[in-house]
PDB file of N, CA and C in Angstrom:
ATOM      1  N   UNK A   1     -19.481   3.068  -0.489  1.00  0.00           N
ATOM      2  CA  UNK A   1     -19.318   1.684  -0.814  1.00  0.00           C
ATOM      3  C   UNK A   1     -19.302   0.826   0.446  1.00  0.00           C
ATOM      4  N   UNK A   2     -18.692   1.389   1.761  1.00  0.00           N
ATOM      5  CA  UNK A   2     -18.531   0.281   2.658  1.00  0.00           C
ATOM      6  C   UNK A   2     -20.304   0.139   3.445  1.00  0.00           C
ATOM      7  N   UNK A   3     -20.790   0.842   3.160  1.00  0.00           N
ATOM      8  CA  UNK A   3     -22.416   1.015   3.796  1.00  0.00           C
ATOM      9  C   UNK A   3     -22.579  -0.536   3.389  1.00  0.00           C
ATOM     10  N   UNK A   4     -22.694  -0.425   1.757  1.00  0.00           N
ATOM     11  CA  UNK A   4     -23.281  -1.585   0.919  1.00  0.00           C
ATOM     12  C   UNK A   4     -22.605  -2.874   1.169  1.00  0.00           C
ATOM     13  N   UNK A   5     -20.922  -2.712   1.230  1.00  0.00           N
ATOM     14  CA  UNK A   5     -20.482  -4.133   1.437  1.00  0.00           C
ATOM     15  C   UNK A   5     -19.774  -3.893   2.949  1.00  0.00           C
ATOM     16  N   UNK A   6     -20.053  -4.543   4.108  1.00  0.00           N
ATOM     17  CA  UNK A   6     -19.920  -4.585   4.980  1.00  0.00           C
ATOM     18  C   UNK A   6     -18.114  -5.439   5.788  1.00  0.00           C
ATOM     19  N   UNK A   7     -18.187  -5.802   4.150  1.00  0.00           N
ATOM     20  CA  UNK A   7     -16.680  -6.278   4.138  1.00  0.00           C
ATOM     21  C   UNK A   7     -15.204  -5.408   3.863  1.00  0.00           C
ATOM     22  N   UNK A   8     -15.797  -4.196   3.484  1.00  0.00           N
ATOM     23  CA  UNK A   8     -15.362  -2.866   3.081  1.00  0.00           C
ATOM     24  C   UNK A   8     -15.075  -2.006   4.575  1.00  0.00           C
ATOM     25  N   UNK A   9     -13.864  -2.087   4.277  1.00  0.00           N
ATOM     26  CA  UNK A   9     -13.424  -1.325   5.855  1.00  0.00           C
ATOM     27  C   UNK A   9     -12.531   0.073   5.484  1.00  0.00           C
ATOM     28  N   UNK A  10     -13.384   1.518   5.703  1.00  0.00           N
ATOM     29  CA  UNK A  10     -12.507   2.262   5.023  1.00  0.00           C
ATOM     30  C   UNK A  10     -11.372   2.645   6.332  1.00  0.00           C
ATOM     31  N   UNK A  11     -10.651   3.219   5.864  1.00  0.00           N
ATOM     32  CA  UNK A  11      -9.914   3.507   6.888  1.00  0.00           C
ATOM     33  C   UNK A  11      -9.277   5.093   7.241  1.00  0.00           C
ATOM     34  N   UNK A  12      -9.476   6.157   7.960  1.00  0.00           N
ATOM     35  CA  UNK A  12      -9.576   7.430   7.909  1.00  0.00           C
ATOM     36  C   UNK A  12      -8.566   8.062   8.579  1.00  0.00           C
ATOM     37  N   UNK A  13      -7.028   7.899   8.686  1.00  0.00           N
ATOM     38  CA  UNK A  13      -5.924   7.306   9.582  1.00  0.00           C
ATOM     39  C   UNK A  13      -4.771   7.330   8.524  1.00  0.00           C
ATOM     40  N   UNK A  14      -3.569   8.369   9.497  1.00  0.00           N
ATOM     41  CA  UNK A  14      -2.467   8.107   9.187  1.00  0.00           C
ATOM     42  C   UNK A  14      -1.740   6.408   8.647  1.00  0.00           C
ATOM     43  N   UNK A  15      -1.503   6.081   7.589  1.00  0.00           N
ATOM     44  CA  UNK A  15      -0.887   4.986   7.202  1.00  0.00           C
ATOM     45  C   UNK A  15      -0.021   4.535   7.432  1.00  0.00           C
ATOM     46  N   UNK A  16       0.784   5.789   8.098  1.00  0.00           N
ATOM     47  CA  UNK A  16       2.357   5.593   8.329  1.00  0.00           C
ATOM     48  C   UNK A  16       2.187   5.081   9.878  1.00  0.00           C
ATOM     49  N   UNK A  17       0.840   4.907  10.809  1.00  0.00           N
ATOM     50  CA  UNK A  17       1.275   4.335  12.000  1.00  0.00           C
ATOM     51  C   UNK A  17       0.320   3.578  11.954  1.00  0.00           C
ATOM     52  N   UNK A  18       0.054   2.232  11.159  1.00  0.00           N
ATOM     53  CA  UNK A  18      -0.690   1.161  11.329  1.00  0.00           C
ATOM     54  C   UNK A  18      -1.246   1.155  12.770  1.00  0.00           C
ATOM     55  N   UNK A  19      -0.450   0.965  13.793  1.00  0.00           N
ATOM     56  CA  UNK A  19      -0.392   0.357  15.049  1.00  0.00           C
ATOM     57  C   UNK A  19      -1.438   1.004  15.977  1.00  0.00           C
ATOM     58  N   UNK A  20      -1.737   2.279  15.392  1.00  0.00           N
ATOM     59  CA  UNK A  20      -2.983   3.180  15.718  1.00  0.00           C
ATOM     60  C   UNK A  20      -4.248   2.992  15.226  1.00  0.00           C
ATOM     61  N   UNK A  21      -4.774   1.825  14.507  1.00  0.00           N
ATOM     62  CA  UNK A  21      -5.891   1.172  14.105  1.00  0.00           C
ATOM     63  C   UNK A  21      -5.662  -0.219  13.893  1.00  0.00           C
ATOM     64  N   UNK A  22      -4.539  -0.868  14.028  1.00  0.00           N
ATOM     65  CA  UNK A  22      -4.366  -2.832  14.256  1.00  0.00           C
ATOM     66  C   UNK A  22      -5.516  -3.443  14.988  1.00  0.00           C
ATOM     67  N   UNK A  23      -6.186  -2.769  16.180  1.00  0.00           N
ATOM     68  CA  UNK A  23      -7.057  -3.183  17.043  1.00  0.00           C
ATOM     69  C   UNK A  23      -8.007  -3.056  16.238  1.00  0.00           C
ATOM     70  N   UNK A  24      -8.715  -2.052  15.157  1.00  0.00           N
ATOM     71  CA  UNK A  24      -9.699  -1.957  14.872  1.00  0.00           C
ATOM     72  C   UNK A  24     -10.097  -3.153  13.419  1.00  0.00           C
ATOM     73  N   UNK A  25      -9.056  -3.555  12.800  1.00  0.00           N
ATOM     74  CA  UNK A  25      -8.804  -4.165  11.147  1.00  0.00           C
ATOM     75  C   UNK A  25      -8.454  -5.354  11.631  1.00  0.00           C
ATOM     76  N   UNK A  26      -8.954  -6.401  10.780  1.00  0.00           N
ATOM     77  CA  UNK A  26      -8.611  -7.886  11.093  1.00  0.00           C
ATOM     78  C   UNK A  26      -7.996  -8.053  10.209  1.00  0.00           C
ATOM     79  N   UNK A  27      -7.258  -9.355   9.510  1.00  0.00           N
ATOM     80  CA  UNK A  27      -6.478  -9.619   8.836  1.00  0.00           C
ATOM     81  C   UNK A  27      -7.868 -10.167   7.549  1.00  0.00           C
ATOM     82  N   UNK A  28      -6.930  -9.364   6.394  1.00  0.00           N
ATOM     83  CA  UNK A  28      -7.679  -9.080   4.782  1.00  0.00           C
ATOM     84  C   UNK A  28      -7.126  -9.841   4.007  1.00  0.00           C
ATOM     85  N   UNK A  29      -8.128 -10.055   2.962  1.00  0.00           N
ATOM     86  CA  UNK A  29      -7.227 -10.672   1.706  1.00  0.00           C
ATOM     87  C   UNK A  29      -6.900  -9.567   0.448  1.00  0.00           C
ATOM     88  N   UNK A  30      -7.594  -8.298   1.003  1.00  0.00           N
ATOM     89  CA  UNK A  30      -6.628  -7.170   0.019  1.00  0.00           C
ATOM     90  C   UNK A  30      -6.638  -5.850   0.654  1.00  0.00           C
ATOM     91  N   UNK A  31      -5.811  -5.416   0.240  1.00  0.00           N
ATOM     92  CA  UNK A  31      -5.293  -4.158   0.621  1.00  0.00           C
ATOM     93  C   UNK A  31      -5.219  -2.305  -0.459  1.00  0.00           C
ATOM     94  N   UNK A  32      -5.925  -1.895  -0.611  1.00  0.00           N
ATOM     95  CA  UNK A  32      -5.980  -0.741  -1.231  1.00  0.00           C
ATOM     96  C   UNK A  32      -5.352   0.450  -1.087  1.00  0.00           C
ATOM     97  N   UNK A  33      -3.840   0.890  -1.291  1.00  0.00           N
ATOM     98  CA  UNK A  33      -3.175   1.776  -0.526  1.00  0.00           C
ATOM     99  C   UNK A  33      -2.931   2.772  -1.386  1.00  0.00           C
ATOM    100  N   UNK A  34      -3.624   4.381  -1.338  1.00  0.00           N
ATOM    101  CA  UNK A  34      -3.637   5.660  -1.885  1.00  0.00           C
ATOM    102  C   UNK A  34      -3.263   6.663  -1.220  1.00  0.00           C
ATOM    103  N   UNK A  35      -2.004   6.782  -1.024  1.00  0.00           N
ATOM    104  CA  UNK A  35      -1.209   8.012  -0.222  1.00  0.00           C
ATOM    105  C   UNK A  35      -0.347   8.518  -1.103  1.00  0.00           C
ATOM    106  N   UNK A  36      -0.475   9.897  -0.500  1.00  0.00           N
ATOM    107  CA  UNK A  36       0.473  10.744  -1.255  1.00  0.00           C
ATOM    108  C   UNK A  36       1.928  11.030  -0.446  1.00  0.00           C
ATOM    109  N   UNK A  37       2.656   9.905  -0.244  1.00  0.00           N
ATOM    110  CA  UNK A  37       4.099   9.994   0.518  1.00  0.00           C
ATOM    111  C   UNK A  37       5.391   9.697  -0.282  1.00  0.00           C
ATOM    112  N   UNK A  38       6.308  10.035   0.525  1.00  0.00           N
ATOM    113  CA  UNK A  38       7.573   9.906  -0.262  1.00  0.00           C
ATOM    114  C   UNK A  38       7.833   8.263  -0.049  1.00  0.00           C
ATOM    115  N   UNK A  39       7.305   8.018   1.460  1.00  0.00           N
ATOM    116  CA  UNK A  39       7.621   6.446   1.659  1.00  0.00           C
ATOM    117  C   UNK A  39       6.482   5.312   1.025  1.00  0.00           C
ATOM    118  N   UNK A  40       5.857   5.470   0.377  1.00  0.00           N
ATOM    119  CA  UNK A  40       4.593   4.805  -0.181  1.00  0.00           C
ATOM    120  C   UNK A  40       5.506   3.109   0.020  1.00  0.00           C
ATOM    121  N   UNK A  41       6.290   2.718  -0.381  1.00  0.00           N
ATOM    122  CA  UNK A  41       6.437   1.221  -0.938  1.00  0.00           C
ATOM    123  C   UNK A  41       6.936   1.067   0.928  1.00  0.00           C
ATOM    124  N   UNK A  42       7.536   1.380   1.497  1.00  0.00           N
ATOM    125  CA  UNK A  42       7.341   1.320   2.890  1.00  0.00           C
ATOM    126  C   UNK A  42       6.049   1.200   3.684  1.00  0.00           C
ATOM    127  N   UNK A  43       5.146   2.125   2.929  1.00  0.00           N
ATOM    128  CA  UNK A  43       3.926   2.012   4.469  1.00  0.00           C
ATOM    129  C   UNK A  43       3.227   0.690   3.433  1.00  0.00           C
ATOM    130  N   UNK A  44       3.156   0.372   2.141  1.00  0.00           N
ATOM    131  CA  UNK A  44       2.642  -0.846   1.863  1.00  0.00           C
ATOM    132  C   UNK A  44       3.045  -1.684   2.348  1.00  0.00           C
ATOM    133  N   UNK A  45       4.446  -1.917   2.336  1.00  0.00           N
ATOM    134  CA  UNK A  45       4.726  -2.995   3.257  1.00  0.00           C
ATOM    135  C   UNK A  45       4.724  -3.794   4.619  1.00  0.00           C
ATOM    136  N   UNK A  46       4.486  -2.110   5.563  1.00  0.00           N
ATOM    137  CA  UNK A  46       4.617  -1.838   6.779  1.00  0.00           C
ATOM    138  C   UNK A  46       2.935  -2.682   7.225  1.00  0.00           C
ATOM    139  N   UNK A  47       1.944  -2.325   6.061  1.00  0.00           N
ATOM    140  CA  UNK A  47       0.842  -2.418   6.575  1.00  0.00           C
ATOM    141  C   UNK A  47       0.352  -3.763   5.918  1.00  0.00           C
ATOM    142  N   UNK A  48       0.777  -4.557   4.841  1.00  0.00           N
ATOM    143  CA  UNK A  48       0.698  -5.780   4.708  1.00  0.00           C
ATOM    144  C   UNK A  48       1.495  -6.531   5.169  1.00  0.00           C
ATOM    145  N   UNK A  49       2.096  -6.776   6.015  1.00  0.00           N
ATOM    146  CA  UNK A  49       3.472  -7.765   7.455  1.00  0.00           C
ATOM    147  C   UNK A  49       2.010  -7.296   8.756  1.00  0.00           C
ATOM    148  N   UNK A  50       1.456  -6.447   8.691  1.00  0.00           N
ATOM    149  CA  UNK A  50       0.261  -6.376   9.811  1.00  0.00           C
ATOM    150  C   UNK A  50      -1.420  -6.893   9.346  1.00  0.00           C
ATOM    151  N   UNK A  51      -1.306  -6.604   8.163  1.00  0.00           N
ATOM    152  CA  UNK A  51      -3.101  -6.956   7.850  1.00  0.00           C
ATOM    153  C   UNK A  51      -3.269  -7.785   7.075  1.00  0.00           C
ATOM    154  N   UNK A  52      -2.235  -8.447   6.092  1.00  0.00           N
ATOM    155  CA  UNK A  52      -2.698  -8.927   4.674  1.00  0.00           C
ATOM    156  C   UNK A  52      -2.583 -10.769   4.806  1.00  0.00           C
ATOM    157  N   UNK A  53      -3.391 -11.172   4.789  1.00  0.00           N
ATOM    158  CA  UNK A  53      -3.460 -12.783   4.738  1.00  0.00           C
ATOM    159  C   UNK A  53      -2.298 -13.095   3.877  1.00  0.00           C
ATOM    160  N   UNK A  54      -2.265 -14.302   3.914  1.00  0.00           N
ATOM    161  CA  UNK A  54      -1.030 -15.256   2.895  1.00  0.00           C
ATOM    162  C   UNK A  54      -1.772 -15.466   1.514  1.00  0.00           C
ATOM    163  N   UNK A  55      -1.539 -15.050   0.555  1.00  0.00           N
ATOM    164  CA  UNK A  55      -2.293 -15.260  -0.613  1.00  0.00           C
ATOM    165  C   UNK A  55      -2.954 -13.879  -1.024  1.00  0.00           C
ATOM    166  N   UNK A  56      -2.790 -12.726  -0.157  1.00  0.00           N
ATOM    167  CA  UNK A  56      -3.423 -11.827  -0.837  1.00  0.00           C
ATOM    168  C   UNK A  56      -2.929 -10.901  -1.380  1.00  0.00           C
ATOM    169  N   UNK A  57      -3.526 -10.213  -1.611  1.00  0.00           N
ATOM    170  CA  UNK A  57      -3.135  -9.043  -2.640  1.00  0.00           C
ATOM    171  C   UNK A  57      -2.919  -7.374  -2.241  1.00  0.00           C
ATOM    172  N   UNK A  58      -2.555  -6.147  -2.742  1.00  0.00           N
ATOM    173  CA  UNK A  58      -2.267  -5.272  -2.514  1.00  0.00           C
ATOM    174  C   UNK A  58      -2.361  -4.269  -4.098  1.00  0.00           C
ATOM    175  N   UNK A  59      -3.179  -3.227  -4.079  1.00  0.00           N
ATOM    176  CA  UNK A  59      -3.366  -2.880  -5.291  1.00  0.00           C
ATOM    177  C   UNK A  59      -2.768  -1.140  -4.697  1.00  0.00           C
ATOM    178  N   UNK A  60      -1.338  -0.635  -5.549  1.00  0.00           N
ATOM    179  CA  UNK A  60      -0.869   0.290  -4.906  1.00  0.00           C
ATOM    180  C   UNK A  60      -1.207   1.774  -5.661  1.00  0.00           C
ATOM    181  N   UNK A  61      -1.562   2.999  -5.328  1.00  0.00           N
ATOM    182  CA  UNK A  61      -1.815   4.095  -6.222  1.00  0.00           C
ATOM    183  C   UNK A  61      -0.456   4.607  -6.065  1.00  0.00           C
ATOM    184  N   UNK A  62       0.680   4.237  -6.856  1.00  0.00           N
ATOM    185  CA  UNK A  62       2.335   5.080  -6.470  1.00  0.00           C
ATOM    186  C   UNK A  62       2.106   6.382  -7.501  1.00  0.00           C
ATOM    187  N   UNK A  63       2.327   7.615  -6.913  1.00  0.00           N
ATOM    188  CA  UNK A  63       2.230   8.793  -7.186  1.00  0.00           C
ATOM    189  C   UNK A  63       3.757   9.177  -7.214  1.00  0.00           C
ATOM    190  N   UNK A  64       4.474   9.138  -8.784  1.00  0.00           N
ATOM    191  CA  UNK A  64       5.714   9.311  -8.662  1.00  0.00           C
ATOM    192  C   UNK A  64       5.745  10.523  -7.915  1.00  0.00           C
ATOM    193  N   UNK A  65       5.394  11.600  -8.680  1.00  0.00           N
ATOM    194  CA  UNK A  65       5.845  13.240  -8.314  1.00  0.00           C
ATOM    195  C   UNK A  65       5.763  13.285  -6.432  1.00  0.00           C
ATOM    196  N   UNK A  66       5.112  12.803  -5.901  1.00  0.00           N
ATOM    197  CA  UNK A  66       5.101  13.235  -4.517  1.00  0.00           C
ATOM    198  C   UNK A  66       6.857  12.490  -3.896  1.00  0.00           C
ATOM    199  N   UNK A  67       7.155  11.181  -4.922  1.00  0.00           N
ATOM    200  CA  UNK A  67       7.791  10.781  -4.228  1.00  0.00           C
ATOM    201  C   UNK A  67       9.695  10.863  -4.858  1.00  0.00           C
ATOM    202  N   UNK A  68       9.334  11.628  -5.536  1.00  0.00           N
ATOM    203  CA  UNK A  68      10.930  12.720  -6.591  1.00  0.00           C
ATOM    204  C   UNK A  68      10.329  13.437  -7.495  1.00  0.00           C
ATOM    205  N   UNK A  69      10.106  14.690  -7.318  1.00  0.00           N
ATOM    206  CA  UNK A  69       9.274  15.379  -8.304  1.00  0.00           C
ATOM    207  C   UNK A  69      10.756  15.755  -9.701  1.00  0.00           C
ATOM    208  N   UNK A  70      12.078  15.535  -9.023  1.00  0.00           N
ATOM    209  CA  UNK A  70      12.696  15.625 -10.086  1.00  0.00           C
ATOM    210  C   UNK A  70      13.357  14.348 -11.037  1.00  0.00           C
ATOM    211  N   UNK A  71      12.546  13.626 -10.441  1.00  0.00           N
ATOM    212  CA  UNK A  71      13.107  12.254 -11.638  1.00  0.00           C
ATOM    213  C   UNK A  71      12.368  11.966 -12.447  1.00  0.00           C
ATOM    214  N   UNK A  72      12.669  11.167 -13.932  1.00  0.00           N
ATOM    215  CA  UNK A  72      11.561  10.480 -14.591  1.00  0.00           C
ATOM    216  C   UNK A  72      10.343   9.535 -14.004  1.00  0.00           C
ATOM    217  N   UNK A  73       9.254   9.845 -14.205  1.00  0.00           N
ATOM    218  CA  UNK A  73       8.169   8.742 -13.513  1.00  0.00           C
ATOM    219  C   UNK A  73       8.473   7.113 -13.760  1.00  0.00           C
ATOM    220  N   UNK A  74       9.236   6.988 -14.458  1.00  0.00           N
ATOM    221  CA  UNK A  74       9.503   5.738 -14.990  1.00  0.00           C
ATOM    222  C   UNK A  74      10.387   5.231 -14.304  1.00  0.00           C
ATOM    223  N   UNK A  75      11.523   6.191 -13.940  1.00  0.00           N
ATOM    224  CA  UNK A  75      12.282   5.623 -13.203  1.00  0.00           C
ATOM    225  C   UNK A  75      12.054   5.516 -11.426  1.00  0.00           C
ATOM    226  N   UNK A  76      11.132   6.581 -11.082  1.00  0.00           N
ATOM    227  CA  UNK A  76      10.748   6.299  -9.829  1.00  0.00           C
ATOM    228  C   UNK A  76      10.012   4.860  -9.686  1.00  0.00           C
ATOM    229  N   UNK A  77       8.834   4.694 -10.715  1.00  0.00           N
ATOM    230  CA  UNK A  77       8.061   3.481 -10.586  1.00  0.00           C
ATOM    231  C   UNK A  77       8.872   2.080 -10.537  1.00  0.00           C
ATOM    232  N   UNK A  78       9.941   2.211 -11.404  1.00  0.00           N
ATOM    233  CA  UNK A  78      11.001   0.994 -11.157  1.00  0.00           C
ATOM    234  C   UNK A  78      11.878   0.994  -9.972  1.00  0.00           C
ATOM    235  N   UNK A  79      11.952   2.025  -9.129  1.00  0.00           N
ATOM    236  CA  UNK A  79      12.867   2.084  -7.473  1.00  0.00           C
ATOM    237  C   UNK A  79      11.601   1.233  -7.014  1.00  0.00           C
ATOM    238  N   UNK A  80      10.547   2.239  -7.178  1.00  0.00           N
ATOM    239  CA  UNK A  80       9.299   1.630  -5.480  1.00  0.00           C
ATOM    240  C   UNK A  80       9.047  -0.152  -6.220  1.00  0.00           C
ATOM    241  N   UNK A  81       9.050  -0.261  -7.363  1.00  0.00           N
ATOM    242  CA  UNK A  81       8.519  -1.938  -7.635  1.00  0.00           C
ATOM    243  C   UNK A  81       9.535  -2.720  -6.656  1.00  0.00           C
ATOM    244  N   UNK A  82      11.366  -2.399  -7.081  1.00  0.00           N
ATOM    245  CA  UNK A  82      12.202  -2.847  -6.841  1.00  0.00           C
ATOM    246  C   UNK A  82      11.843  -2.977  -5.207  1.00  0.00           C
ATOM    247  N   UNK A  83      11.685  -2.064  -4.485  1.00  0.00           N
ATOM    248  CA  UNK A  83      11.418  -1.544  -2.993  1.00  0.00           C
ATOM    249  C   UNK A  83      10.417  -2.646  -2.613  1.00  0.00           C
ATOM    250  N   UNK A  84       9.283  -2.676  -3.314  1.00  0.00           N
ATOM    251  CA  UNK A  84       8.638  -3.701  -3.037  1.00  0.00           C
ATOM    252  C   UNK A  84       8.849  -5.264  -3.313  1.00  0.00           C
ATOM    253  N   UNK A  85       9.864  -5.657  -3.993  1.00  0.00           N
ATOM    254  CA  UNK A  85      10.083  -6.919  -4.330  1.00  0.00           C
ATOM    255  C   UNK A  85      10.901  -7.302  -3.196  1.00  0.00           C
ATOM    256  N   UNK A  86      12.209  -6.331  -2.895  1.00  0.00           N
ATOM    257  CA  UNK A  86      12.493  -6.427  -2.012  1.00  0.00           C
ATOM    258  C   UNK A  86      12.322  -6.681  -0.452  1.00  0.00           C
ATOM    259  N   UNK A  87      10.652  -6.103  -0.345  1.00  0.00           N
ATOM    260  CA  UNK A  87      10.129  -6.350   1.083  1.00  0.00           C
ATOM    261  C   UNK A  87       9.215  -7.503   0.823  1.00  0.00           C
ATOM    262  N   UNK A  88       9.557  -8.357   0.152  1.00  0.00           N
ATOM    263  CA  UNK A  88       8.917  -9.685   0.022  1.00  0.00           C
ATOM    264  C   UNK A  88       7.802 -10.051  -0.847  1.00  0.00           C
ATOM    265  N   UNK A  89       7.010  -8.871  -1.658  1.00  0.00           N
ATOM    266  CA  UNK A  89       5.442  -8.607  -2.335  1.00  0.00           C
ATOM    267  C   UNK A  89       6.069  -9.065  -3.946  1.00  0.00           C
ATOM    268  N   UNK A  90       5.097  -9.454  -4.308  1.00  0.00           N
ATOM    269  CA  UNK A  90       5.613  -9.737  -6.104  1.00  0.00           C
ATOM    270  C   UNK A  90       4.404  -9.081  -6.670  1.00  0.00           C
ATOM    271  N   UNK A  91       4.899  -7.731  -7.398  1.00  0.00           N
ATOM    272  CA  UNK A  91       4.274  -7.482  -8.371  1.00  0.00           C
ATOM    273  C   UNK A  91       4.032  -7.818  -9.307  1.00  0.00           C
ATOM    274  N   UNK A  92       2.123  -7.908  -9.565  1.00  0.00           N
ATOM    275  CA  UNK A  92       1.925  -8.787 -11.344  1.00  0.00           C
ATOM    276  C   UNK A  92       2.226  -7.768 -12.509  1.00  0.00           C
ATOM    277  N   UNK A  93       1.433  -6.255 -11.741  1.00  0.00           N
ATOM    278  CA  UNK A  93       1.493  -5.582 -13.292  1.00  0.00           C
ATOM    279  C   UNK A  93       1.027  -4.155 -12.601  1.00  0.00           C
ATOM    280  N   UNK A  94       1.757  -3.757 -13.667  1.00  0.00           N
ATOM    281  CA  UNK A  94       1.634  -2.346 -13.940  1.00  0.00           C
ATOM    282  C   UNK A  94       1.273  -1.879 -14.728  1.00  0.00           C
ATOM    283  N   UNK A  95       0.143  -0.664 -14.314  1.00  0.00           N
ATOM    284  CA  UNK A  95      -0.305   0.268 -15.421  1.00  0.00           C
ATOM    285  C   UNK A  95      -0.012   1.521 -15.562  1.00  0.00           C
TER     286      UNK A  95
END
């Protein structure tokens, strides 16, 4: 996909240390974040306070099981939303 749209920046890089590709990424109006970590609502945040314009967006893949394989998924997905409201992001919706 990024061949075709040149606006498409993939990124091939630990998430958890932004600061090791900041030089390479300019500031976006969205953000696509698919990791399999325990800290997921952290490195979203970590990495939109570094890349994400005012007005944009962040579309998150939260993988409960990686991040409490012994809790309900339901209830993990309501910590990381909370996690994220908390670091300033307003979630529209969940699927």
């Amino acid at each position: 996909m990024a061949q075709q749209r040149t606006n498409v920046i993939p990124i091939v890089e630990d998430a958890r240390h932004p600061l090791k590709y900041r030089m390479l990424v300019p500031m976006v109006d969205a953000i696509f974040l698919d990791v399999a970590q325990p800290d997921q609502a952290r490195i979203a945040l970590l990495n939109a306070s570094l890349f994400l314009k005012i007005g944009g967006g962040i579309v998150i893949s939260i993988k409960a099981n990686c991040i409490d394989s012994t809790a309900a998924p339901e209830t993990v997905f309501a910590a990381e939303v909370q996690k994220l409201r908390q670091g300033g992001l307003k979630p529209l919706e969940q699927l």
